[in-house]
PDB file of N, CA and C in Angstrom:
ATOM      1  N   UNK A   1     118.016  97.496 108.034  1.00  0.00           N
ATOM      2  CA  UNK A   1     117.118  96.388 107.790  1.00  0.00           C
ATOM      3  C   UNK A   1     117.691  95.518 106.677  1.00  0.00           C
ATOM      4  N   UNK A   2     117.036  94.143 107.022  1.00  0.00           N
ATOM      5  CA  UNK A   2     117.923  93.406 105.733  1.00  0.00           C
ATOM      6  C   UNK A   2     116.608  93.013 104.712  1.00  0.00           C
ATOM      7  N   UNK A   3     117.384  92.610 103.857  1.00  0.00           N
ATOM      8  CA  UNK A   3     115.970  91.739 103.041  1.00  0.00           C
ATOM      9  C   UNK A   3     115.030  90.934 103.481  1.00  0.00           C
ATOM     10  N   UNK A   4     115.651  90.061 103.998  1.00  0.00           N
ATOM     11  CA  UNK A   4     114.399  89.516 105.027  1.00  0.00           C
ATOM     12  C   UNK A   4     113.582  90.185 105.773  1.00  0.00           C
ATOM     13  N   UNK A   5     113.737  91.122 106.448  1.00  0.00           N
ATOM     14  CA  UNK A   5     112.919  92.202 106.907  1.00  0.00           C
ATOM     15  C   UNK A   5     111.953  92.961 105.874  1.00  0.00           C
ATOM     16  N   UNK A   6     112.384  93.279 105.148  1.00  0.00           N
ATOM     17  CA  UNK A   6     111.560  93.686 103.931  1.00  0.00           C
ATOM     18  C   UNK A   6     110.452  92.819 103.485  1.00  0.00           C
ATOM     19  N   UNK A   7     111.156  91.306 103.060  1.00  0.00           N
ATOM     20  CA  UNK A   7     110.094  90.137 102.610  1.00  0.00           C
ATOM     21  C   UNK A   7     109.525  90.225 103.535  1.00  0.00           C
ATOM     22  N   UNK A   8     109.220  90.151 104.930  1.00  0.00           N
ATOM     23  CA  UNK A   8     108.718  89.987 105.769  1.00  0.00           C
ATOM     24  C   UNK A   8     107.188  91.399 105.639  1.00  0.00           C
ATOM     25  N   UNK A   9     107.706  92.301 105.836  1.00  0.00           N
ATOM     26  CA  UNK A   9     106.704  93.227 105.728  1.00  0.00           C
ATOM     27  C   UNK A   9     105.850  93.018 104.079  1.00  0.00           C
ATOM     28  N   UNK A  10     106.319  92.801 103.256  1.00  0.00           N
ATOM     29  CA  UNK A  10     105.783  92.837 101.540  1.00  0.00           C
ATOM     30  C   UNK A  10     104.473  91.918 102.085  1.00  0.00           C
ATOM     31  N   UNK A  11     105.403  90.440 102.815  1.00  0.00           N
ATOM     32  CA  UNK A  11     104.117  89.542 102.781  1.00  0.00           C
ATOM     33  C   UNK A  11     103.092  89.905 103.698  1.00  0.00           C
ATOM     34  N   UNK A  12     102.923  90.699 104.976  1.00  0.00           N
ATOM     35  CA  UNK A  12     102.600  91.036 105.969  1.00  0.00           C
ATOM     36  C   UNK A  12     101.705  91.976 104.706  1.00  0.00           C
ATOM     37  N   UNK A  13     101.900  92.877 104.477  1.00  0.00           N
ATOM     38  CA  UNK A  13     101.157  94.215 103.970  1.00  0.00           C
ATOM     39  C   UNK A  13     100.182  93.120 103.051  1.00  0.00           C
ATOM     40  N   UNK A  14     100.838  92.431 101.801  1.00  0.00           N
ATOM     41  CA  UNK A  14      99.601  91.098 100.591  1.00  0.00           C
ATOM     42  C   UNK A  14      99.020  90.533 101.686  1.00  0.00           C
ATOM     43  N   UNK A  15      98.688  90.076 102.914  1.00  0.00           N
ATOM     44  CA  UNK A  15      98.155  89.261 103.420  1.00  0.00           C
ATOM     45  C   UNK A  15      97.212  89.790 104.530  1.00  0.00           C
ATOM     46  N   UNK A  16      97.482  90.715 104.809  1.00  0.00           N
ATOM     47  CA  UNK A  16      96.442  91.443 105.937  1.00  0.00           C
ATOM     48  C   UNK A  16      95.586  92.117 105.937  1.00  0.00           C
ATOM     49  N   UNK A  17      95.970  92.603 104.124  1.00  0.00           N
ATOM     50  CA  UNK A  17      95.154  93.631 103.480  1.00  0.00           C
ATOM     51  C   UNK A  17      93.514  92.652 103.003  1.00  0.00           C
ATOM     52  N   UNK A  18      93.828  91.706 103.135  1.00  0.00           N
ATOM     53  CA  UNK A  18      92.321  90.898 102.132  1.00  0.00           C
ATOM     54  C   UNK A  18      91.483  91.707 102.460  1.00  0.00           C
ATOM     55  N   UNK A  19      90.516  92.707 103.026  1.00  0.00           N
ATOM     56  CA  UNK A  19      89.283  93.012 103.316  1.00  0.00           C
ATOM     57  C   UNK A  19      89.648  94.648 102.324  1.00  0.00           C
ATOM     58  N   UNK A  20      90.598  95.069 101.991  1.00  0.00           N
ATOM     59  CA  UNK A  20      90.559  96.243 101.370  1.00  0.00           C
ATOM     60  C   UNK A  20      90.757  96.137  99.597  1.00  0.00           C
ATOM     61  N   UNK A  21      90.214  97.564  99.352  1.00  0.00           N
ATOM     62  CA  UNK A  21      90.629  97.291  97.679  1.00  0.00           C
ATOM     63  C   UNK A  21      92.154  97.520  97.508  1.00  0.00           C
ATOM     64  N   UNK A  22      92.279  96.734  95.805  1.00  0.00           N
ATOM     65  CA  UNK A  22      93.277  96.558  95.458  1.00  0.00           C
ATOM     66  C   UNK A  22      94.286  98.254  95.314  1.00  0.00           C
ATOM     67  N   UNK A  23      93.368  99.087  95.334  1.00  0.00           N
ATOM     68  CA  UNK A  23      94.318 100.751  95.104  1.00  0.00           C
ATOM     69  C   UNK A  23      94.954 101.069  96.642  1.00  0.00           C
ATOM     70  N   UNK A  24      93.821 100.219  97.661  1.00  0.00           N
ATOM     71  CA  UNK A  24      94.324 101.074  99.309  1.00  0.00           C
ATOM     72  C   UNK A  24      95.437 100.017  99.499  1.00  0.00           C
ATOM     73  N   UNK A  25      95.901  98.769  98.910  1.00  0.00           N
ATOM     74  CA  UNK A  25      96.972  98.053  99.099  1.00  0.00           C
ATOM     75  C   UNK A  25      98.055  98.612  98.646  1.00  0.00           C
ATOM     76  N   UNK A  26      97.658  99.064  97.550  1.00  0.00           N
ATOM     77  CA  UNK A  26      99.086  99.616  96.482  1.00  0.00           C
ATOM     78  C   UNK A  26      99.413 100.690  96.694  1.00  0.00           C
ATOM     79  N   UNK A  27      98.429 101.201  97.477  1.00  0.00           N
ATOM     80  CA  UNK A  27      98.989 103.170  98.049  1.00  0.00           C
ATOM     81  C   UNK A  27      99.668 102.572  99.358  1.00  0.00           C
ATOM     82  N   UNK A  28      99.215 101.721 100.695  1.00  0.00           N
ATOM     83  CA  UNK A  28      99.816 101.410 101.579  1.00  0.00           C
ATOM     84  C   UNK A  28     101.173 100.520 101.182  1.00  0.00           C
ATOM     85  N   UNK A  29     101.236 100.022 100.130  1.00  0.00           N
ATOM     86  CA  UNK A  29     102.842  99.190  99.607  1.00  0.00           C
ATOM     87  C   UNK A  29     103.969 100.332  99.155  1.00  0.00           C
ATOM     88  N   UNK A  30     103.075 101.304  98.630  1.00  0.00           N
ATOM     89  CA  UNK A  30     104.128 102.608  98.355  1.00  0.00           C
ATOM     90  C   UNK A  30     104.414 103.355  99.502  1.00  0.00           C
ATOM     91  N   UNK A  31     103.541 103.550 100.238  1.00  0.00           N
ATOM     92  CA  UNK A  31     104.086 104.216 101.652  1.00  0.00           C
ATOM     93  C   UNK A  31     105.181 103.822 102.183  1.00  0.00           C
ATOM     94  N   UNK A  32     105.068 102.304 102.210  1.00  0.00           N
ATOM     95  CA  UNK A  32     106.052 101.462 102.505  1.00  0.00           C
ATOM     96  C   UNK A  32     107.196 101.413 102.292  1.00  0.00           C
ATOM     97  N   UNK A  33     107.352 101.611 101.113  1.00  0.00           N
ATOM     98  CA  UNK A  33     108.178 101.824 100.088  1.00  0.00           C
ATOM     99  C   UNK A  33     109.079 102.898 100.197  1.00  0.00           C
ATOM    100  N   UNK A  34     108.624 103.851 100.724  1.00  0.00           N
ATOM    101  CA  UNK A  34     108.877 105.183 100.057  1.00  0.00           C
ATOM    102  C   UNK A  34     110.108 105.235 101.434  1.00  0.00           C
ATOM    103  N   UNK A  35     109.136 104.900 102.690  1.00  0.00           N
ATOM    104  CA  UNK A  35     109.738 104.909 103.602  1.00  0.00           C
ATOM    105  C   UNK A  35     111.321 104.021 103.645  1.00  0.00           C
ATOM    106  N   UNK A  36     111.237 102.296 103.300  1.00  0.00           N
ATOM    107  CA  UNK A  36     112.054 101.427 103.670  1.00  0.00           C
ATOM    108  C   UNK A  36     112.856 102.272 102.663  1.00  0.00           C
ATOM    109  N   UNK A  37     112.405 103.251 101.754  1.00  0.00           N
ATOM    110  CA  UNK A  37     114.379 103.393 101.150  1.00  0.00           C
ATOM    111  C   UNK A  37     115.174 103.977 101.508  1.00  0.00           C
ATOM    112  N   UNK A  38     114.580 104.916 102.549  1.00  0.00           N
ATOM    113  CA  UNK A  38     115.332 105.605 103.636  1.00  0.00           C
ATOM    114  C   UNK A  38     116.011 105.202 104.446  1.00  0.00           C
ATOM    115  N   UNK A  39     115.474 103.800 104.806  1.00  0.00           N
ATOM    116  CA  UNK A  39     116.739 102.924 105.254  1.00  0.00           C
ATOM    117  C   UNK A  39     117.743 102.123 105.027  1.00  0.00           C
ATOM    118  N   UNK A  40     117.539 101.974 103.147  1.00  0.00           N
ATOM    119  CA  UNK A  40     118.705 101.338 102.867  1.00  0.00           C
ATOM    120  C   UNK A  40     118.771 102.029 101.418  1.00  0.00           C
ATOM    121  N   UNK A  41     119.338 102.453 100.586  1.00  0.00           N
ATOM    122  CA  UNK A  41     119.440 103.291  99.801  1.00  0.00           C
ATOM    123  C   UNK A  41     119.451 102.369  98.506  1.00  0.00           C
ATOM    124  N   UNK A  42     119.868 101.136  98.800  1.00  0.00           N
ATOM    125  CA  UNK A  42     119.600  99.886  97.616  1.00  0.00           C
ATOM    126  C   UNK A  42     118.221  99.364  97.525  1.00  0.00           C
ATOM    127  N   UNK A  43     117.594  99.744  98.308  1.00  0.00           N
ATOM    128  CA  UNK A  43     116.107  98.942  98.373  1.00  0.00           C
ATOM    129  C   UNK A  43     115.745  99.118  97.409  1.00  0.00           C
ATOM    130  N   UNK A  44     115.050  98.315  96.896  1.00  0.00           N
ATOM    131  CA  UNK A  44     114.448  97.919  95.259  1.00  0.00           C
ATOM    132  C   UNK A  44     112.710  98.179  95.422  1.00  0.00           C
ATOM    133  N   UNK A  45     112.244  99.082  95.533  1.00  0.00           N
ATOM    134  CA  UNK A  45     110.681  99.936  95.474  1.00  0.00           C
ATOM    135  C   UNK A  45     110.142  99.097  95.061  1.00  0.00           C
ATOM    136  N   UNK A  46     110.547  99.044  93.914  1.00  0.00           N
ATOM    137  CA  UNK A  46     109.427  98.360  92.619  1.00  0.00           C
ATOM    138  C   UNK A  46     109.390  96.650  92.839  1.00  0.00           C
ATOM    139  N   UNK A  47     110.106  96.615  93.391  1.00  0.00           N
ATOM    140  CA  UNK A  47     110.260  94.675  93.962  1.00  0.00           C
ATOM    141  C   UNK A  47     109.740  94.553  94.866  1.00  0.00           C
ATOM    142  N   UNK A  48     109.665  95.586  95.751  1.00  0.00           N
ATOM    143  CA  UNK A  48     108.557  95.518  97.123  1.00  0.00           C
ATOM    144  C   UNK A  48     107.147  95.283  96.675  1.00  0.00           C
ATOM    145  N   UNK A  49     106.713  96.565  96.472  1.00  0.00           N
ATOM    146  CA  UNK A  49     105.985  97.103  95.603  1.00  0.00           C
ATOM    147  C   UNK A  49     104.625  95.567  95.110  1.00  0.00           C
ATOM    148  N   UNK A  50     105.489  95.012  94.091  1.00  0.00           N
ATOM    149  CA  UNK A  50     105.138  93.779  93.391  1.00  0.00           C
ATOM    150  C   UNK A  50     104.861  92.412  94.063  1.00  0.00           C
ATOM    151  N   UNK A  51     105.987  92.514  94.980  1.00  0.00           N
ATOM    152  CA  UNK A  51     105.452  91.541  96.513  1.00  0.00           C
ATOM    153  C   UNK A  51     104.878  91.316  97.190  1.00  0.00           C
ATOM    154  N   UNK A  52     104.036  92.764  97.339  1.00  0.00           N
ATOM    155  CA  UNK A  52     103.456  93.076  98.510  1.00  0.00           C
ATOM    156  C   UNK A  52     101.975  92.449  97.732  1.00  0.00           C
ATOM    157  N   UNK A  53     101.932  93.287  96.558  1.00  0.00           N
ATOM    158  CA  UNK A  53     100.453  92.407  95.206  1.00  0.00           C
ATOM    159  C   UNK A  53     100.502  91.363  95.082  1.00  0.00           C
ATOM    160  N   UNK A  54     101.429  90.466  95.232  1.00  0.00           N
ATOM    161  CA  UNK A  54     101.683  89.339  94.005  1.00  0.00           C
ATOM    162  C   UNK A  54     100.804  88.390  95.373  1.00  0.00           C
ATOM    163  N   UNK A  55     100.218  88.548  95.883  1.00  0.00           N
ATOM    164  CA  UNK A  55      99.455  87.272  96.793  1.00  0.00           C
ATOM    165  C   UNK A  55      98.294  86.740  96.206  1.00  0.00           C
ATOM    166  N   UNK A  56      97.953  85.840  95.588  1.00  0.00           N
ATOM    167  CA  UNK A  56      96.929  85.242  94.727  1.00  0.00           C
ATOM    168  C   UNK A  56      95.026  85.476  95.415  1.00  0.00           C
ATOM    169  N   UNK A  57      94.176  85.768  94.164  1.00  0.00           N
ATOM    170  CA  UNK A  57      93.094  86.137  94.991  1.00  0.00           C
ATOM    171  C   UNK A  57      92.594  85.193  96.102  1.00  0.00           C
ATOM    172  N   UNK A  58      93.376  83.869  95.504  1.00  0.00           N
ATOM    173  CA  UNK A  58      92.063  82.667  96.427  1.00  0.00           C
ATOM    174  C   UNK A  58      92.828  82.933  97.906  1.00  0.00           C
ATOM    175  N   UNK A  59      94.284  82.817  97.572  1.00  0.00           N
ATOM    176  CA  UNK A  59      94.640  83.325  99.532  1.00  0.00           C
ATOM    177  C   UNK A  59      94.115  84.413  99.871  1.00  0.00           C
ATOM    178  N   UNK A  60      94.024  85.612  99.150  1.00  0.00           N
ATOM    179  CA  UNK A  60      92.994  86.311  99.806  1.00  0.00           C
ATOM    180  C   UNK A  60      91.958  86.836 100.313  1.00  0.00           C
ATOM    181  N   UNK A  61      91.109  85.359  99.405  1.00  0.00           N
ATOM    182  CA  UNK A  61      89.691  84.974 100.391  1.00  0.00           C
ATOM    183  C   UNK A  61      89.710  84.260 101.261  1.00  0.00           C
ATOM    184  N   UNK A  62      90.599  83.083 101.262  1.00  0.00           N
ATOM    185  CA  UNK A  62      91.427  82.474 102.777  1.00  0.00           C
ATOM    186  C   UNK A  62      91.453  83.817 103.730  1.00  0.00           C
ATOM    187  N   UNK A  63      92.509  84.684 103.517  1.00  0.00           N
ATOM    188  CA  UNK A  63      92.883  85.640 104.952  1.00  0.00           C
ATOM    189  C   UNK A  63      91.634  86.559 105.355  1.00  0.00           C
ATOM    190  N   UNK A  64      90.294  86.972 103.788  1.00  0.00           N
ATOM    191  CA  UNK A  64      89.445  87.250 104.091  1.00  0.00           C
ATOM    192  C   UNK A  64      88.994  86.871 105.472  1.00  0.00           C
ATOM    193  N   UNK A  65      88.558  85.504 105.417  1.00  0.00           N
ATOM    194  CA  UNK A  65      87.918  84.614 105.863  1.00  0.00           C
ATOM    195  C   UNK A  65      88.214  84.998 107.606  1.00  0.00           C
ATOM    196  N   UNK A  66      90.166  84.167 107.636  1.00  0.00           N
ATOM    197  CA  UNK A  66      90.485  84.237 108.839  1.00  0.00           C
ATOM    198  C   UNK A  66      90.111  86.054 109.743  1.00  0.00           C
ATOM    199  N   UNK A  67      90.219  87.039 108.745  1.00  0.00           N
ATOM    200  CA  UNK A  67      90.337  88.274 109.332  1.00  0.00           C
ATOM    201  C   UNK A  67      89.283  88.497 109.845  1.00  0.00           C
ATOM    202  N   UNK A  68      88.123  88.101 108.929  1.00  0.00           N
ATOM    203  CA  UNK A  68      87.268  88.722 109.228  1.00  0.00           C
ATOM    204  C   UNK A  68      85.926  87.813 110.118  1.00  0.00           C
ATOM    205  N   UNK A  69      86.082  86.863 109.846  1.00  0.00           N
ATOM    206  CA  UNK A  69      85.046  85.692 110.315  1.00  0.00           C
ATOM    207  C   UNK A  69      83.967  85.395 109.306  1.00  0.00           C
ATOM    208  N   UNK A  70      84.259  86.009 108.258  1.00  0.00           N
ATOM    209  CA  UNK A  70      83.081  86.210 107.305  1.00  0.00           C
ATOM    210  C   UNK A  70      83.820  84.885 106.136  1.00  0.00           C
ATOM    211  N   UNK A  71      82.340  84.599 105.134  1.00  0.00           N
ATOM    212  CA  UNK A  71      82.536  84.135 104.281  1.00  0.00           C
ATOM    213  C   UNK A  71      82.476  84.042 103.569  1.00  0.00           C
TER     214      UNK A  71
END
């Protein structure tokens, strides 16, 4: 997998998650994690990790929104 693949999932995991708490994001970003380093032995955890959080609350009352139909 390349980096882009990675960014790809970080933003996928910050953005889909809006309807869950902030601990079931950060346990599912470490899963993540734990896994993608198995596929590349340089993968940077802790940069994932931070990527996957770093999505601002108001987009995630936006994706709330879209996910759920709610408002």
């Amino acid at each position: 997998m390349t980096s882009k693949d990675f960014e790809m999932i970080a933003k996928v995991v910050g953005n889909t998650l809006a309807t869950v708490t902030e601990n079931s994001r950060q346990c599912l970003a470490l899963d993540f994690a734990y896994a993608l380093k198995e596929t590349n032995p340089r993968f940077d955890t802790s940069r994932f990790v931070k990527a996957c959080l770093s999505v601002a609350p108001e987009d995630r009352a936006i994706n709330s929104i879209h996910f759920t139909g709610k408002a």
